[in-house]
C-alpha atoms as a PDB file:
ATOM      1  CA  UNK A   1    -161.368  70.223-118.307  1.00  0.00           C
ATOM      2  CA  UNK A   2    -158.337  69.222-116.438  1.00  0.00           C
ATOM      3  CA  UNK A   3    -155.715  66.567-116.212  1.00  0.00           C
ATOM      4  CA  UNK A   4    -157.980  64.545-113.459  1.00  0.00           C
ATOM      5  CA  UNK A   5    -161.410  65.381-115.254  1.00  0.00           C
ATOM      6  CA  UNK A   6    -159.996  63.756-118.348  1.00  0.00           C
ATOM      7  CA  UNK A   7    -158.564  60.642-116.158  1.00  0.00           C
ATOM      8  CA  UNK A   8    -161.460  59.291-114.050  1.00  0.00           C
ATOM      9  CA  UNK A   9    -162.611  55.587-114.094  1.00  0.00           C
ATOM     10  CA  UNK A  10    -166.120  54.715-115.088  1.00  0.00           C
ATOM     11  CA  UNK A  11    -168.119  55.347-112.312  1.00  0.00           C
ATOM     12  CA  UNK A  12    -165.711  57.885-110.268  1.00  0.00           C
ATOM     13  CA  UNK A  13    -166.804  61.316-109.384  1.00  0.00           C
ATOM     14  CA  UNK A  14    -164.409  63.994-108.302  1.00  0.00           C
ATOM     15  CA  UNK A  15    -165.708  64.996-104.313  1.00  0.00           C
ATOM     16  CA  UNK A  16    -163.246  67.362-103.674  1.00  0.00           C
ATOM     17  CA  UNK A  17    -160.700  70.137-105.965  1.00  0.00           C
ATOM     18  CA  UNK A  18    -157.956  71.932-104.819  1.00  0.00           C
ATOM     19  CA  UNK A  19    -154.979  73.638-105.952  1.00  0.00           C
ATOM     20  CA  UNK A  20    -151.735  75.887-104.668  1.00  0.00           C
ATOM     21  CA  UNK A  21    -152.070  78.804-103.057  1.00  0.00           C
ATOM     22  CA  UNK A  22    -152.402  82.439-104.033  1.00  0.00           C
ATOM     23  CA  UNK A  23    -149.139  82.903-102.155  1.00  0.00           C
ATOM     24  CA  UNK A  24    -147.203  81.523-104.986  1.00  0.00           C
ATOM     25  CA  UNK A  25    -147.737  84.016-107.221  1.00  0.00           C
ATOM     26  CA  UNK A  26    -146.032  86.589-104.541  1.00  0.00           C
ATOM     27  CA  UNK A  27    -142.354  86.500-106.093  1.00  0.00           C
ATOM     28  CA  UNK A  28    -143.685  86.299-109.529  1.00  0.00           C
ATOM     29  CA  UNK A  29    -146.152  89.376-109.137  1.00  0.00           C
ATOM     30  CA  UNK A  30    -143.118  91.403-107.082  1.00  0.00           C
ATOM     31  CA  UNK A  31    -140.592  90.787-109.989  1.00  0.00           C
ATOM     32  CA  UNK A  32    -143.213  91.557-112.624  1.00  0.00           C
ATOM     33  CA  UNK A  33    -144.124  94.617-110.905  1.00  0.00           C
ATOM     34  CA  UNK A  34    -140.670  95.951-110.732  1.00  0.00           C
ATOM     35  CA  UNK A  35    -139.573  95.194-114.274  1.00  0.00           C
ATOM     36  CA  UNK A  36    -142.543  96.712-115.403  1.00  0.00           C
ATOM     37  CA  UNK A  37    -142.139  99.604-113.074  1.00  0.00           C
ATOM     38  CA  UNK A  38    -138.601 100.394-114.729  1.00  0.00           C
ATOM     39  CA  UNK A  39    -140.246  99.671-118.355  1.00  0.00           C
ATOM     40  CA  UNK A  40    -143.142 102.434-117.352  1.00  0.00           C
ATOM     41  CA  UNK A  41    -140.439 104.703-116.318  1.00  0.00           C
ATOM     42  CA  UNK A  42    -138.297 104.547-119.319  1.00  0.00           C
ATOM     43  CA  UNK A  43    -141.684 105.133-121.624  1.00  0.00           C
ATOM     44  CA  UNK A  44    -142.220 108.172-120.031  1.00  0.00           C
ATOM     45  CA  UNK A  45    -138.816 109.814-120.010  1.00  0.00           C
ATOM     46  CA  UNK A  46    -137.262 108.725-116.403  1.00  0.00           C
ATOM     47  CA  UNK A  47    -134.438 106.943-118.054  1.00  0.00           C
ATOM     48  CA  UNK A  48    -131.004 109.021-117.887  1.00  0.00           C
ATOM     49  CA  UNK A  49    -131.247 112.488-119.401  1.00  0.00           C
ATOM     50  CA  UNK A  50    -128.548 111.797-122.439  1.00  0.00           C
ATOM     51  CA  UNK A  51    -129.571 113.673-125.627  1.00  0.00           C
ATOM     52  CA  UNK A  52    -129.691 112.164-129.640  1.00  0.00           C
ATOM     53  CA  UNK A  53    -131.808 109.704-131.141  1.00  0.00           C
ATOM     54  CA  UNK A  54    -129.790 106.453-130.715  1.00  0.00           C
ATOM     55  CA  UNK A  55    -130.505 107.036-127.199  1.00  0.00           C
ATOM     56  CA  UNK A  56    -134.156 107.327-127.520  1.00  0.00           C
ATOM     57  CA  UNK A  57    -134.357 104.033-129.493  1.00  0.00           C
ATOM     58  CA  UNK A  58    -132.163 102.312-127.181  1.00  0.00           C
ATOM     59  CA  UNK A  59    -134.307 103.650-124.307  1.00  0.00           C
ATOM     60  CA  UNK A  60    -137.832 102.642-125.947  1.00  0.00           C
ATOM     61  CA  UNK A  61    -136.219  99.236-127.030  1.00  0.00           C
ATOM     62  CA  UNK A  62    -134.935  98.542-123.160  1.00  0.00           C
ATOM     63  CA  UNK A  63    -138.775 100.054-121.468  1.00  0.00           C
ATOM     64  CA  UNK A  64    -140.355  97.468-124.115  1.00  0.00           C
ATOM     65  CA  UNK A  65    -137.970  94.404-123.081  1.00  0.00           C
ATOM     66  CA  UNK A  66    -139.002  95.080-119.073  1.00  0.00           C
ATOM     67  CA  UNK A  67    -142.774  95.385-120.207  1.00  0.00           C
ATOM     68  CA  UNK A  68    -142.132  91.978-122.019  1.00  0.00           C
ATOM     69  CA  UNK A  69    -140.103  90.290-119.197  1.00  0.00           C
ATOM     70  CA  UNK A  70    -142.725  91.616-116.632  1.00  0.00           C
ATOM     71  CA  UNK A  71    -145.256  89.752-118.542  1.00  0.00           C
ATOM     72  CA  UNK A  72    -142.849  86.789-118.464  1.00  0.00           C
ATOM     73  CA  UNK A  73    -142.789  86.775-114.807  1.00  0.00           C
ATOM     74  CA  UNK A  74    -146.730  87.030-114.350  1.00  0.00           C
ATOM     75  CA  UNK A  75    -147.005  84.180-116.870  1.00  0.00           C
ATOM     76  CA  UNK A  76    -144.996  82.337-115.284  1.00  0.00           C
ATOM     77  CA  UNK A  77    -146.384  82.551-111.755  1.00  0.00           C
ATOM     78  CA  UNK A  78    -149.574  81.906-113.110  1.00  0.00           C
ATOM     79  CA  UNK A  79    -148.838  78.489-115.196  1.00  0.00           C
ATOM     80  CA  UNK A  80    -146.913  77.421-111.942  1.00  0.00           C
ATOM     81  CA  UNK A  81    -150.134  77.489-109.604  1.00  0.00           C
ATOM     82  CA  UNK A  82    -152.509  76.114-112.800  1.00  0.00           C
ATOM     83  CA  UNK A  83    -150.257  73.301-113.009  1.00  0.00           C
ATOM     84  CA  UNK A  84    -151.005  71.720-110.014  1.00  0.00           C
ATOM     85  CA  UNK A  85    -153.975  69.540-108.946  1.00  0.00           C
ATOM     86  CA  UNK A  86    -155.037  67.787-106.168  1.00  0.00           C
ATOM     87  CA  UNK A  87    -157.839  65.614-106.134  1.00  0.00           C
ATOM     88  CA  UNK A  88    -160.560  63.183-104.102  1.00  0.00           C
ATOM     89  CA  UNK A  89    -162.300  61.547-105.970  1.00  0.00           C
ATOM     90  CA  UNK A  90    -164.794  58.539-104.801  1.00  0.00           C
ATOM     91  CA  UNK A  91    -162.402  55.910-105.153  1.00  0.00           C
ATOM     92  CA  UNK A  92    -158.677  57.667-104.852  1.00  0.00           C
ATOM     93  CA  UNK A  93    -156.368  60.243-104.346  1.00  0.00           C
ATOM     94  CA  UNK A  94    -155.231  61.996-107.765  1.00  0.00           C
ATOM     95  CA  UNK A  95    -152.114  64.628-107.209  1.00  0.00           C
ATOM     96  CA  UNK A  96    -150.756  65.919-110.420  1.00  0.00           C
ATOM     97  CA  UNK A  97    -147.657  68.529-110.523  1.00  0.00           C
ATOM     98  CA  UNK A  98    -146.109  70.161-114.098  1.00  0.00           C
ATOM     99  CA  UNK A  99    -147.517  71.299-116.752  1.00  0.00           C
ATOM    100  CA  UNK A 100    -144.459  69.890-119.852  1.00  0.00           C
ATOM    101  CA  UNK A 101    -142.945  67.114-117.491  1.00  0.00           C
ATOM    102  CA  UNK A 102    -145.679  65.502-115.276  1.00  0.00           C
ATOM    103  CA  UNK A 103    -145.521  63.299-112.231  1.00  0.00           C
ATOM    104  CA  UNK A 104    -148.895  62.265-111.166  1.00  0.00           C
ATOM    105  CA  UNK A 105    -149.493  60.347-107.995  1.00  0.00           C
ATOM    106  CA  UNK A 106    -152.820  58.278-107.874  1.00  0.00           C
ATOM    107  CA  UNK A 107    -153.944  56.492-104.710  1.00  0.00           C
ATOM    108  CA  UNK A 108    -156.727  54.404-104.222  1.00  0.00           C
ATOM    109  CA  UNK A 109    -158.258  54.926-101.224  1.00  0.00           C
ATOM    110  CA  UNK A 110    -157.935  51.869 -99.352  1.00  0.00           C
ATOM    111  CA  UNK A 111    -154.090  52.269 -99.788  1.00  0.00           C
ATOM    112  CA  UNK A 112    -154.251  55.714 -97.865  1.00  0.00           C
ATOM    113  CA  UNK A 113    -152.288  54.995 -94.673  1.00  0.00           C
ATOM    114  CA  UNK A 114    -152.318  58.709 -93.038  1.00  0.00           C
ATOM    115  CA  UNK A 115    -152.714  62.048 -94.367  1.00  0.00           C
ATOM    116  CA  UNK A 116    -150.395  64.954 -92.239  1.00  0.00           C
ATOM    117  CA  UNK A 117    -150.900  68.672 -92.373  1.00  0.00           C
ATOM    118  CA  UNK A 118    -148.463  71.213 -91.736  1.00  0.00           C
ATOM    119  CA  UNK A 119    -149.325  74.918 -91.191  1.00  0.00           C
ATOM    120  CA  UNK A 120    -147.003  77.794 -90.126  1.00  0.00           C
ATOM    121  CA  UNK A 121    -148.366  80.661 -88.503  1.00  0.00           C
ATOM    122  CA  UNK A 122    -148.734  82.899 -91.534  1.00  0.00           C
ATOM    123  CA  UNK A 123    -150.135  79.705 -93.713  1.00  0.00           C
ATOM    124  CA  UNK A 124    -153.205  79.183 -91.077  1.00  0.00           C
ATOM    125  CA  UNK A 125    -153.842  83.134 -91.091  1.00  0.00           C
ATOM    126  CA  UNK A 126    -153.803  83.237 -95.177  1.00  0.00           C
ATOM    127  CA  UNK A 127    -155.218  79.675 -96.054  1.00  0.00           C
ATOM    128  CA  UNK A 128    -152.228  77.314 -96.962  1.00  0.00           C
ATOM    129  CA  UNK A 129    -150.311  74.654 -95.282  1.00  0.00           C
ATOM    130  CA  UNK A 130    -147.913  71.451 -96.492  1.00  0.00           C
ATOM    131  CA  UNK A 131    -150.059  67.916 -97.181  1.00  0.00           C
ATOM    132  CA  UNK A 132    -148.032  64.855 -96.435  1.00  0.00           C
ATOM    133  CA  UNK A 133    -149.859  61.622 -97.345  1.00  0.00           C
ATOM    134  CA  UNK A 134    -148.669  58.600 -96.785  1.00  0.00           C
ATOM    135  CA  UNK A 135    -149.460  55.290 -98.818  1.00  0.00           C
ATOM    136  CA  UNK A 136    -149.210  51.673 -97.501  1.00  0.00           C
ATOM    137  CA  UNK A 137    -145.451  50.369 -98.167  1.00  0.00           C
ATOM    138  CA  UNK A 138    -144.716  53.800-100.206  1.00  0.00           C
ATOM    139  CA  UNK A 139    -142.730  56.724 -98.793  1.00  0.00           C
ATOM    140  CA  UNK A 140    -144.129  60.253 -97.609  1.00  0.00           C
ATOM    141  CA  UNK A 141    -145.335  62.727-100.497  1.00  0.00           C
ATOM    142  CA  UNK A 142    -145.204  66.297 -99.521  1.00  0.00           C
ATOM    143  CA  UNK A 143    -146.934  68.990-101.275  1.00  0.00           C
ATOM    144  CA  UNK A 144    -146.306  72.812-100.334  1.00  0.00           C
ATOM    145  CA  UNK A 145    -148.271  75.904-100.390  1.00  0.00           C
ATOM    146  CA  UNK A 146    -151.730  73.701-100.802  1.00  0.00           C
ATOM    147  CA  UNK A 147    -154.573  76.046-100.852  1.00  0.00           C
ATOM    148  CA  UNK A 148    -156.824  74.626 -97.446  1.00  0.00           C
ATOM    149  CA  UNK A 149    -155.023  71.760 -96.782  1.00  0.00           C
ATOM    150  CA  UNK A 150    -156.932  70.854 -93.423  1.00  0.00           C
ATOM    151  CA  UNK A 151    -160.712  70.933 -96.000  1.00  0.00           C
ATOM    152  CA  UNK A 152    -159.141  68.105 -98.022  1.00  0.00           C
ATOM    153  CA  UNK A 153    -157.956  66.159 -95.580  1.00  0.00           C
ATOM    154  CA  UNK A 154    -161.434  66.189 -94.016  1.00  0.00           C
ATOM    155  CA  UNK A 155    -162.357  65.268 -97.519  1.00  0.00           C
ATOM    156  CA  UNK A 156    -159.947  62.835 -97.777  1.00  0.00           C
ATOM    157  CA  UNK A 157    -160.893  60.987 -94.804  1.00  0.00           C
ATOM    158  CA  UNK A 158    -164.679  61.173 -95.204  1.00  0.00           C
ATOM    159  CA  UNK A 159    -163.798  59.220 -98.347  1.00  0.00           C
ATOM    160  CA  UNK A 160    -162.006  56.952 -96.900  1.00  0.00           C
ATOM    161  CA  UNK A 161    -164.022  56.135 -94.527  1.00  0.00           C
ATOM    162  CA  UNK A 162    -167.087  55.993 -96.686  1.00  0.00           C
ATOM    163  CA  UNK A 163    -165.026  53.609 -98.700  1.00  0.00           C
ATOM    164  CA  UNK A 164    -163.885  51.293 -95.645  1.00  0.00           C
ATOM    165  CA  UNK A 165    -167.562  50.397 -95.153  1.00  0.00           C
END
């Protein structure tokens, strides 16, 4: 159960889930792949051909140390995109971003002034785009690399309108 789950009023129901992108992960995956490339390597004897066992335990401790920073990098890619979540719910808006420092923004629907979606070309071929909602008297929110952006703004605006009448 997630941060929104656990935060609804009595009564709301959550109509629509979404979170970041796959693409986020890209430079995460790439520098886990390398480091654990070079950690692979050294394992199996690629490292520099010096002779003695020193160098063998030196070698075995640095091929361990990529495997472990590899790991690092995946993990961290992965909490990254899990830490965001981006909500409708029946009665509001619920955006929250972090995982150990949070900022949550929470709108109730009748205080949704306009919703904007930007997509570059490679973000409406692979499924991502930037949300920019705007509140009544509030200033612009942008959120990048949102998984179907223009699906929960239709969301978002079915709501609201179901809510206006």
């Amino acid at each position: 159960m997630g941060y929104i789950e656990r935060n609804l009023l009595p009564g709301e129901k959550v109509m629509y889930k979404t979170r970041l992108h796959w693409s986020v992960l890209i430079g995460s995956v790439f520098l886990a792949l390398l480091f654990a490339g070079a950690g692979v390597a050294l394992l199996l004897g690629g490292g520099p051909a010096m002779s003695g066992p020193q160098f063998k335990t030196i070698e075995m401790d640095t091929a361990y140390a990529f495997l472990f920073l590899s790991a690092c990098f995946l993990l961290h890619g992965m909490l990254k995109r899990n830490a965001t979540e981006m909500s409708v719910t029946n009665r509001r808006l619920v955006i929250k971003t972090g995982m150990f420092s949070r900022r949550t923004i929470e709108l109730l629907l009748g205080k949704v002034e306009s919703i904007q979606v930007q997509e570059s070309f490679m973000g409406r071929m692979v499924g991502y785009g930037t949300i920019i909602v705007h509140g009544t008297g509030g200033t612009p929110e942008s959120f990048h690399r949102i998984a179907h952006p223009l699906e929960f703004r239709r969301q978002m605006e079915q709501q609201v309108e179901s809510h206006n009448k």
